[in-house]
C-alpha atoms as a PDB file:
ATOM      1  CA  UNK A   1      -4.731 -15.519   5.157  1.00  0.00           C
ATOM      2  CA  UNK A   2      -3.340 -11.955   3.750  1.00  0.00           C
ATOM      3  CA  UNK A   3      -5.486  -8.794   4.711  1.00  0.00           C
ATOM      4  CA  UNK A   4      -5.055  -5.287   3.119  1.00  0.00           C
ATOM      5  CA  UNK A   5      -3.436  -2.029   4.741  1.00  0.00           C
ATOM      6  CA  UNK A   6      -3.642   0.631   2.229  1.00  0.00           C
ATOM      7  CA  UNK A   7      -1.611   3.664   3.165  1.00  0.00           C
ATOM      8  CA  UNK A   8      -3.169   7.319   2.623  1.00  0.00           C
ATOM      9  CA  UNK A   9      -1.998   9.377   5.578  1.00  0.00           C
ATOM     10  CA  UNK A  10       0.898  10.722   3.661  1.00  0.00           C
ATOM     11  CA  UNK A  11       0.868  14.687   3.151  1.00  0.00           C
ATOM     12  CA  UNK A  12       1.549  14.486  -0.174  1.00  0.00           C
ATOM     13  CA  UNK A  13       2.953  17.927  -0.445  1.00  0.00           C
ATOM     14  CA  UNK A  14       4.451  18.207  -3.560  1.00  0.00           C
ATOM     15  CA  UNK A  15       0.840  17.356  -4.810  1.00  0.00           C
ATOM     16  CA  UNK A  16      -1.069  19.437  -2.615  1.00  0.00           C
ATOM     17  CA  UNK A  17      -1.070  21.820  -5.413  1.00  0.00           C
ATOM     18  CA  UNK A  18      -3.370  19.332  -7.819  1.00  0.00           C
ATOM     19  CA  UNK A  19      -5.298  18.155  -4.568  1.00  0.00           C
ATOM     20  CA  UNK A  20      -5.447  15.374  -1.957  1.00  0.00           C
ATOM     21  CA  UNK A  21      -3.075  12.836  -3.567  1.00  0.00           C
ATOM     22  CA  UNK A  22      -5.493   9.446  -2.932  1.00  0.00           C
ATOM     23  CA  UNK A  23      -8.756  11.523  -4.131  1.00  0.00           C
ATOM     24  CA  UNK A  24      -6.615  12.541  -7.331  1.00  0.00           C
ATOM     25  CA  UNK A  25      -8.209  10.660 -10.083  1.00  0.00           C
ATOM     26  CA  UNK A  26      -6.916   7.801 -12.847  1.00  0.00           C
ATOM     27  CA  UNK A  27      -9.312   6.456 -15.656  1.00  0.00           C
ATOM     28  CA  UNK A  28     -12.262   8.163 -13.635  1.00  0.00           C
ATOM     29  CA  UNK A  29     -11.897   6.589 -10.531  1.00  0.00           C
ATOM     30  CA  UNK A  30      -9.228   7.988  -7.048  1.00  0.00           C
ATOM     31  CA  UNK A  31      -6.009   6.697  -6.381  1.00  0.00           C
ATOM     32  CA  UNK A  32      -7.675   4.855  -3.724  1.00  0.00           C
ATOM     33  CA  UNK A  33     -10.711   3.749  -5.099  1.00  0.00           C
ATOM     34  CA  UNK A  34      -8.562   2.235  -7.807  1.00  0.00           C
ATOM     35  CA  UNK A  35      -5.914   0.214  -5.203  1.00  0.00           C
ATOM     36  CA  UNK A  36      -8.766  -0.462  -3.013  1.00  0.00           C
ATOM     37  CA  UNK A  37     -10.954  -2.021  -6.213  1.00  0.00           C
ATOM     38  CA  UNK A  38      -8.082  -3.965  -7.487  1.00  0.00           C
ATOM     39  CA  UNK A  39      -7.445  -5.635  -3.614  1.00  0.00           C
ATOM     40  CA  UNK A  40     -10.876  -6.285  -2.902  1.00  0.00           C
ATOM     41  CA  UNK A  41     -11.152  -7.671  -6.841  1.00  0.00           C
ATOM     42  CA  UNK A  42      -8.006  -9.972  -6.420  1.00  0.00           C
ATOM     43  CA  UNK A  43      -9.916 -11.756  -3.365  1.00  0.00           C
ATOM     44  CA  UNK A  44      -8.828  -9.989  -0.268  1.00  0.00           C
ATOM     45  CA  UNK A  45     -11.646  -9.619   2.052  1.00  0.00           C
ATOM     46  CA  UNK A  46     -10.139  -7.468   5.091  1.00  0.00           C
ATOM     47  CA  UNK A  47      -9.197  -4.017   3.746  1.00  0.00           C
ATOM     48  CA  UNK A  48      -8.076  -1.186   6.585  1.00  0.00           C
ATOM     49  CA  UNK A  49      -7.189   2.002   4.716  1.00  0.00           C
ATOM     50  CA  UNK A  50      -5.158   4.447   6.979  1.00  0.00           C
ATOM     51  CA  UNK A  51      -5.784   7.851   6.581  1.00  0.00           C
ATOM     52  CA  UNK A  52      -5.057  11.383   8.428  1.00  0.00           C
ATOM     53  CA  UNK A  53      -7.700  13.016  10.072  1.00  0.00           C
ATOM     54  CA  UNK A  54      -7.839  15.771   7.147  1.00  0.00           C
ATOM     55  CA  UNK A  55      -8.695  13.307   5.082  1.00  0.00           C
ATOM     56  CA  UNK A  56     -11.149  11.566   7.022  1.00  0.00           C
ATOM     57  CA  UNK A  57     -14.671  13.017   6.237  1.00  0.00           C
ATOM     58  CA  UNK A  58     -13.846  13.366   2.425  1.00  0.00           C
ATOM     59  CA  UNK A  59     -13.986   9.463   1.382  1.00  0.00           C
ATOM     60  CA  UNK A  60     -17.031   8.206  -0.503  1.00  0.00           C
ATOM     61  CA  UNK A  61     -19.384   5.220   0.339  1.00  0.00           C
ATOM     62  CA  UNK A  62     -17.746   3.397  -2.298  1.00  0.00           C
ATOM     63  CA  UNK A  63     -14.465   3.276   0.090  1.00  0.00           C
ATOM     64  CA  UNK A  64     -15.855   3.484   3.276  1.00  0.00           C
ATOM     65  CA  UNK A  65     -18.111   0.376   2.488  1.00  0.00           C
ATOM     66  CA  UNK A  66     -15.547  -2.036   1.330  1.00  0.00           C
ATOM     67  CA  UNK A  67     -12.915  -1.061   4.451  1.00  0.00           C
ATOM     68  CA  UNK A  68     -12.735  -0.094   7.851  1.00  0.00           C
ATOM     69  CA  UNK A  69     -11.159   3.513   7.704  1.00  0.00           C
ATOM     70  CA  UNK A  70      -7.734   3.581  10.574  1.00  0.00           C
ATOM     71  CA  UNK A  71      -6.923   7.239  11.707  1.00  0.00           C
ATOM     72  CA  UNK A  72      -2.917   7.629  11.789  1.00  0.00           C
ATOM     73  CA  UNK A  73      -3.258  10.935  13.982  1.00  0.00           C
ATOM     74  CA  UNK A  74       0.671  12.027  13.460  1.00  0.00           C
ATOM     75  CA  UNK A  75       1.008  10.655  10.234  1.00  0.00           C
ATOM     76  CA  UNK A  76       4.653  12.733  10.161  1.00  0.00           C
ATOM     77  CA  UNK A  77       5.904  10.009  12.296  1.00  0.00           C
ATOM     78  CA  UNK A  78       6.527   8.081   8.972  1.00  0.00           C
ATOM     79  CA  UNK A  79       4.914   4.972   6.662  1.00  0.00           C
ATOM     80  CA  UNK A  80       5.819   3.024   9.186  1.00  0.00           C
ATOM     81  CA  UNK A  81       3.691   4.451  12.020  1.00  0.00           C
ATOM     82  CA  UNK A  82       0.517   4.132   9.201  1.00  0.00           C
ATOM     83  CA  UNK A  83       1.313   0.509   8.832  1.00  0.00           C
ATOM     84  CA  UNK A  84       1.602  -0.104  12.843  1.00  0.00           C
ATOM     85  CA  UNK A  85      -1.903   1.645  12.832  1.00  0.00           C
ATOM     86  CA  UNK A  86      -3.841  -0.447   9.991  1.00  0.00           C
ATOM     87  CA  UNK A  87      -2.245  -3.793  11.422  1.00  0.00           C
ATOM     88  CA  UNK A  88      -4.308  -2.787  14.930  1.00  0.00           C
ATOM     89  CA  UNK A  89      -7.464  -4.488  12.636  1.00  0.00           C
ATOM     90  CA  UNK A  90      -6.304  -7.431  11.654  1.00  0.00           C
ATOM     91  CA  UNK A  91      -6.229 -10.908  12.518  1.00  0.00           C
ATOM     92  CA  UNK A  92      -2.914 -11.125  15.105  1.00  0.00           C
ATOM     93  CA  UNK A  93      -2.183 -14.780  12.605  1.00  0.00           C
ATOM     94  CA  UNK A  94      -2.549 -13.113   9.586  1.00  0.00           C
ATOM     95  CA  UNK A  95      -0.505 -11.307   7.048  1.00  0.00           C
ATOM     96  CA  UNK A  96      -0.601  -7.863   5.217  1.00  0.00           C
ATOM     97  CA  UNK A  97      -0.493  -6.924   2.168  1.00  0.00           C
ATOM     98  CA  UNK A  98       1.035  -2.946   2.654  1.00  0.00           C
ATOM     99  CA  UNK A  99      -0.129  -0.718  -0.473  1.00  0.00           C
ATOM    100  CA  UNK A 100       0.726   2.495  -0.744  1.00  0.00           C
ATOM    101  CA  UNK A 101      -1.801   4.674  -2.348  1.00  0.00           C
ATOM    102  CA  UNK A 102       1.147   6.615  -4.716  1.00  0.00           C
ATOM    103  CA  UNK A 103       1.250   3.350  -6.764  1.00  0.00           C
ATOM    104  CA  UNK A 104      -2.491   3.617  -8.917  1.00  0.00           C
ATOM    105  CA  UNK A 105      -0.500   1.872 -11.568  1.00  0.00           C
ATOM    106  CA  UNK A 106      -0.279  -1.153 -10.254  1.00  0.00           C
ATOM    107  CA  UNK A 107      -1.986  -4.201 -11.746  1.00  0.00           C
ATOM    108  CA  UNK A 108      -4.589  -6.392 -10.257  1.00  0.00           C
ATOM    109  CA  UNK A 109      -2.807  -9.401 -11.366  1.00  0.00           C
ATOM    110  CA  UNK A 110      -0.156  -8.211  -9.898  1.00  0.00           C
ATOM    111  CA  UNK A 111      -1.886  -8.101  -6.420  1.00  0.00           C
ATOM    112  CA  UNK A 112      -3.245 -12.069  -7.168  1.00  0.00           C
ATOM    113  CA  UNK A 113       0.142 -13.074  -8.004  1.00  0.00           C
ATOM    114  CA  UNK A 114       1.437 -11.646  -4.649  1.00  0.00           C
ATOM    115  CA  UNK A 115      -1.110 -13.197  -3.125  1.00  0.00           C
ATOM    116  CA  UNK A 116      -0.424 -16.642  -4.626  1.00  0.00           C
ATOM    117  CA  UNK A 117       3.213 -16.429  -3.652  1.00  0.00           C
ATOM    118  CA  UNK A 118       2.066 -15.911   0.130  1.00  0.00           C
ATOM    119  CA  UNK A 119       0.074 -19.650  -0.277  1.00  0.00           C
ATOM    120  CA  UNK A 120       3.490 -20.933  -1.135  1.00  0.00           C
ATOM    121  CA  UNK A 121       5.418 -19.875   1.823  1.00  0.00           C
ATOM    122  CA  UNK A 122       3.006 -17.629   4.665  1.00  0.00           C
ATOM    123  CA  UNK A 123       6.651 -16.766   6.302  1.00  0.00           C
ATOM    124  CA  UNK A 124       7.881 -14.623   3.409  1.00  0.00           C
ATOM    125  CA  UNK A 125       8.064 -10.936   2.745  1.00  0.00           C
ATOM    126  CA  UNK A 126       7.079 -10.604  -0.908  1.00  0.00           C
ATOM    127  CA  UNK A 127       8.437  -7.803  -2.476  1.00  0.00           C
ATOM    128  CA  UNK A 128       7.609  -6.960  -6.119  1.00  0.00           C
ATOM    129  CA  UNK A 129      10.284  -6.411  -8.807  1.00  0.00           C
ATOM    130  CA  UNK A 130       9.989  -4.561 -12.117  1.00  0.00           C
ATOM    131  CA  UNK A 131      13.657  -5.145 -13.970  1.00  0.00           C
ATOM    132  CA  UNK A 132      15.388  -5.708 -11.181  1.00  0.00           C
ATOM    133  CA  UNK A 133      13.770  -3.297  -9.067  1.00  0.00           C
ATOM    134  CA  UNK A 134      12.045  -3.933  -5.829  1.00  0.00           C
ATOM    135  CA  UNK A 135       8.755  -2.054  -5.582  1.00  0.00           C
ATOM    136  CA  UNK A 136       5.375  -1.939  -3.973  1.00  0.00           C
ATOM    137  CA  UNK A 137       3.081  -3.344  -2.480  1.00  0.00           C
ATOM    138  CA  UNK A 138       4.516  -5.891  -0.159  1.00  0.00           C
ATOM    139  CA  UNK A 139       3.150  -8.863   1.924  1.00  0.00           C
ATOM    140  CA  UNK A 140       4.754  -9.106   5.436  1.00  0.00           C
ATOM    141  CA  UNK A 141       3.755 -11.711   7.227  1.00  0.00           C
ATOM    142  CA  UNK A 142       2.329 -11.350  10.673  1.00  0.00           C
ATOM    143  CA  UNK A 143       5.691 -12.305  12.992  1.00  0.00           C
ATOM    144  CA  UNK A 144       7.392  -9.053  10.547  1.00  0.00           C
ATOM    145  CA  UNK A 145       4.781  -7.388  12.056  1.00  0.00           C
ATOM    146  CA  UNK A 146       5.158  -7.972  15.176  1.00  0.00           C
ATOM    147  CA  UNK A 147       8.830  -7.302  14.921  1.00  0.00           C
ATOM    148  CA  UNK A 148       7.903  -3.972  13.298  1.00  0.00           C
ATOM    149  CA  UNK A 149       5.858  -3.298  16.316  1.00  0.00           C
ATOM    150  CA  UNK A 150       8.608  -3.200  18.854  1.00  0.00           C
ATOM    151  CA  UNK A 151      10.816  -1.045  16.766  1.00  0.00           C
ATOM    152  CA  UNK A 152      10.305   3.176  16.815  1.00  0.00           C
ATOM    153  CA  UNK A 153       8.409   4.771  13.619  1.00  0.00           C
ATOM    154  CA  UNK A 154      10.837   6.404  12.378  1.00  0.00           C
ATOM    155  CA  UNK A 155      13.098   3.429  11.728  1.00  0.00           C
ATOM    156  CA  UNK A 156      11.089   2.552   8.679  1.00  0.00           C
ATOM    157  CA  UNK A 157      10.095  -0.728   7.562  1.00  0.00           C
ATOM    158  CA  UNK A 158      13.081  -1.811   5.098  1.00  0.00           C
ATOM    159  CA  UNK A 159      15.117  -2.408   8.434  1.00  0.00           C
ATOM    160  CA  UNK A 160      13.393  -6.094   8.647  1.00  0.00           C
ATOM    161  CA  UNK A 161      14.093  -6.721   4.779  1.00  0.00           C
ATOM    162  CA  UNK A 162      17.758  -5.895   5.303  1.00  0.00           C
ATOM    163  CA  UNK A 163      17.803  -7.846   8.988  1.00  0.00           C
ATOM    164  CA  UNK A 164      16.170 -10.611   7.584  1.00  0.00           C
ATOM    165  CA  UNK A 165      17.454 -11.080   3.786  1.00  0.00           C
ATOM    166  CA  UNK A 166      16.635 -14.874   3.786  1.00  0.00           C
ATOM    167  CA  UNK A 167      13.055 -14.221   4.343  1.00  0.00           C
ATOM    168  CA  UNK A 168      12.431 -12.006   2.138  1.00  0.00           C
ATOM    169  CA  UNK A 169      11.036 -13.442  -1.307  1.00  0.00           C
ATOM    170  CA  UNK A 170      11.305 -11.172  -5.147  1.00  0.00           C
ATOM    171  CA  UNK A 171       8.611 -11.729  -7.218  1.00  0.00           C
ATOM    172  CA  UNK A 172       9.803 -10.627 -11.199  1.00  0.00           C
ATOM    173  CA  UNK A 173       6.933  -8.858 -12.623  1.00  0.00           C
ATOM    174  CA  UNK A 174       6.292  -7.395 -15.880  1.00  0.00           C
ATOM    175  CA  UNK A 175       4.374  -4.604 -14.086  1.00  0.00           C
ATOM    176  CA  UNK A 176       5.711  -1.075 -14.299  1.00  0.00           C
ATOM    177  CA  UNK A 177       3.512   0.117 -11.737  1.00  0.00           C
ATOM    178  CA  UNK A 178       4.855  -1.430  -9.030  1.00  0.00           C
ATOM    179  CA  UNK A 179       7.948   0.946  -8.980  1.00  0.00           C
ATOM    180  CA  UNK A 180       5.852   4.092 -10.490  1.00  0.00           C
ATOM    181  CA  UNK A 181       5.483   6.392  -7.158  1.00  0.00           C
ATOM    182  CA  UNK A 182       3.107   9.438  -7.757  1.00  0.00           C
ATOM    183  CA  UNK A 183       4.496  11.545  -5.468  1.00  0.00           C
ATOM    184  CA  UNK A 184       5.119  14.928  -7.898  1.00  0.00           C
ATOM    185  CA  UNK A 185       3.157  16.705 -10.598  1.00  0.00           C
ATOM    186  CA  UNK A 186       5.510  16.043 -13.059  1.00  0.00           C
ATOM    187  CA  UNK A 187       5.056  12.166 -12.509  1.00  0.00           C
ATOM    188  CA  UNK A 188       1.311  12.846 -12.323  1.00  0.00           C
ATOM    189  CA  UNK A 189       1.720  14.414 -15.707  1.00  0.00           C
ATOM    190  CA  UNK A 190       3.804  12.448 -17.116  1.00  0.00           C
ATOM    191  CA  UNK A 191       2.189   8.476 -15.648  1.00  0.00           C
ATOM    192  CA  UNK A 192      -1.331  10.036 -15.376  1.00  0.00           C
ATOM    193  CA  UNK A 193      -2.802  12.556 -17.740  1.00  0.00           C
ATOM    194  CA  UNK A 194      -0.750  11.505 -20.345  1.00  0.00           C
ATOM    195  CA  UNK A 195      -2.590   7.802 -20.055  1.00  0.00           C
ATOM    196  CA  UNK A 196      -5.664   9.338 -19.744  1.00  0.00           C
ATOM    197  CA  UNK A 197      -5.417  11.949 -22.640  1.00  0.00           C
END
């Protein structure tokens, strides 16, 4: 089985100026309604969305009733240490699939595909690739969490894809979004309101 963590702890600085980056909106709907829709639509039922305490009392019903809502309380510790936090709610035998909520873009087929990969072999990492490149979201299986448990924050989570290169599984998609990061307002402008306008 593959649960959700969707990660939303992140400052976001260099969007502070346009707002809180998952409430910032795409086709009418947040960053994180949008990646928690599309996981919840491609058949995942557990869904733990980390957030920061700022952001904590401004999600809607529509989020708060299809997840449980994870407080990462020093979310400056790194996306690791949000990760660490969602996997507290889940299943100890079961996977997660780790979105961040700076990819809107990416598809919901894309998430089903992932997820059909993980049937194939539960002990993979499955990294998305868009020409090449590896992107997001990923499914690490639960013993890569467990590794990533024991290891300090701020060590990041590639360390296991680079210590364990023979478990780790590419999965060539024609989906630009998984390598499309919304992290500035010049990507906002230029992947967001130009789609929308």
């Amino acid at each position: 089985m593959v649960d959700a963590i969707v990660l939303a702890a992140g400052a976001g600085s260099r969007l502070r100026t346009l707002g809180d980056k998952p409430l910032l909106i795409i086709e009418g709907k947040s960053f994180l309604q949008r990646s928690v829709d599309n996981i919840s639509e491609s058949g995942i039922e557990k869904i733990v969305i980390v957030v920061s305490e700022r952001l904590q009392g401004k999600l809607t019903d529509g989020i708060t009733q299809k997840a449980v809502i994870a407080v990462n309380n020093d979310p400056s510790r790194g996306m690791l240490s949000s990760i660490l936090t969602g996997a507290k709610y889940l299943d100890e035998q079961n996977s997660a699939l780790v979105f961040p909520v700076d990819h809107p873009l990416v598809q919901r087929n894309t998430v089903s595909e992932l997820l059909l990969y993980a049937q194939r072999d539960a002990s993979a990492i499955i990294v998305p690739t868009y020409l090449g490149r590896r992107g997001h979201p990923t499914i690490f299986p639960s013993w890569s969490l467990d590794m990533l448990a024991e290891h300090n924050p701020s060590d990041g989570a590639r360390w296991i894809l680079h210590q364990f290169p023979d478990k780790v599984v590419e999965m060539p998609t024609n989906d630009e979004g998984v390598v499309i990061d919304i992290d500035t307002p010049e990507n906002y402008r230029k992947y967001i309101i130009q789609r929308q306008g």
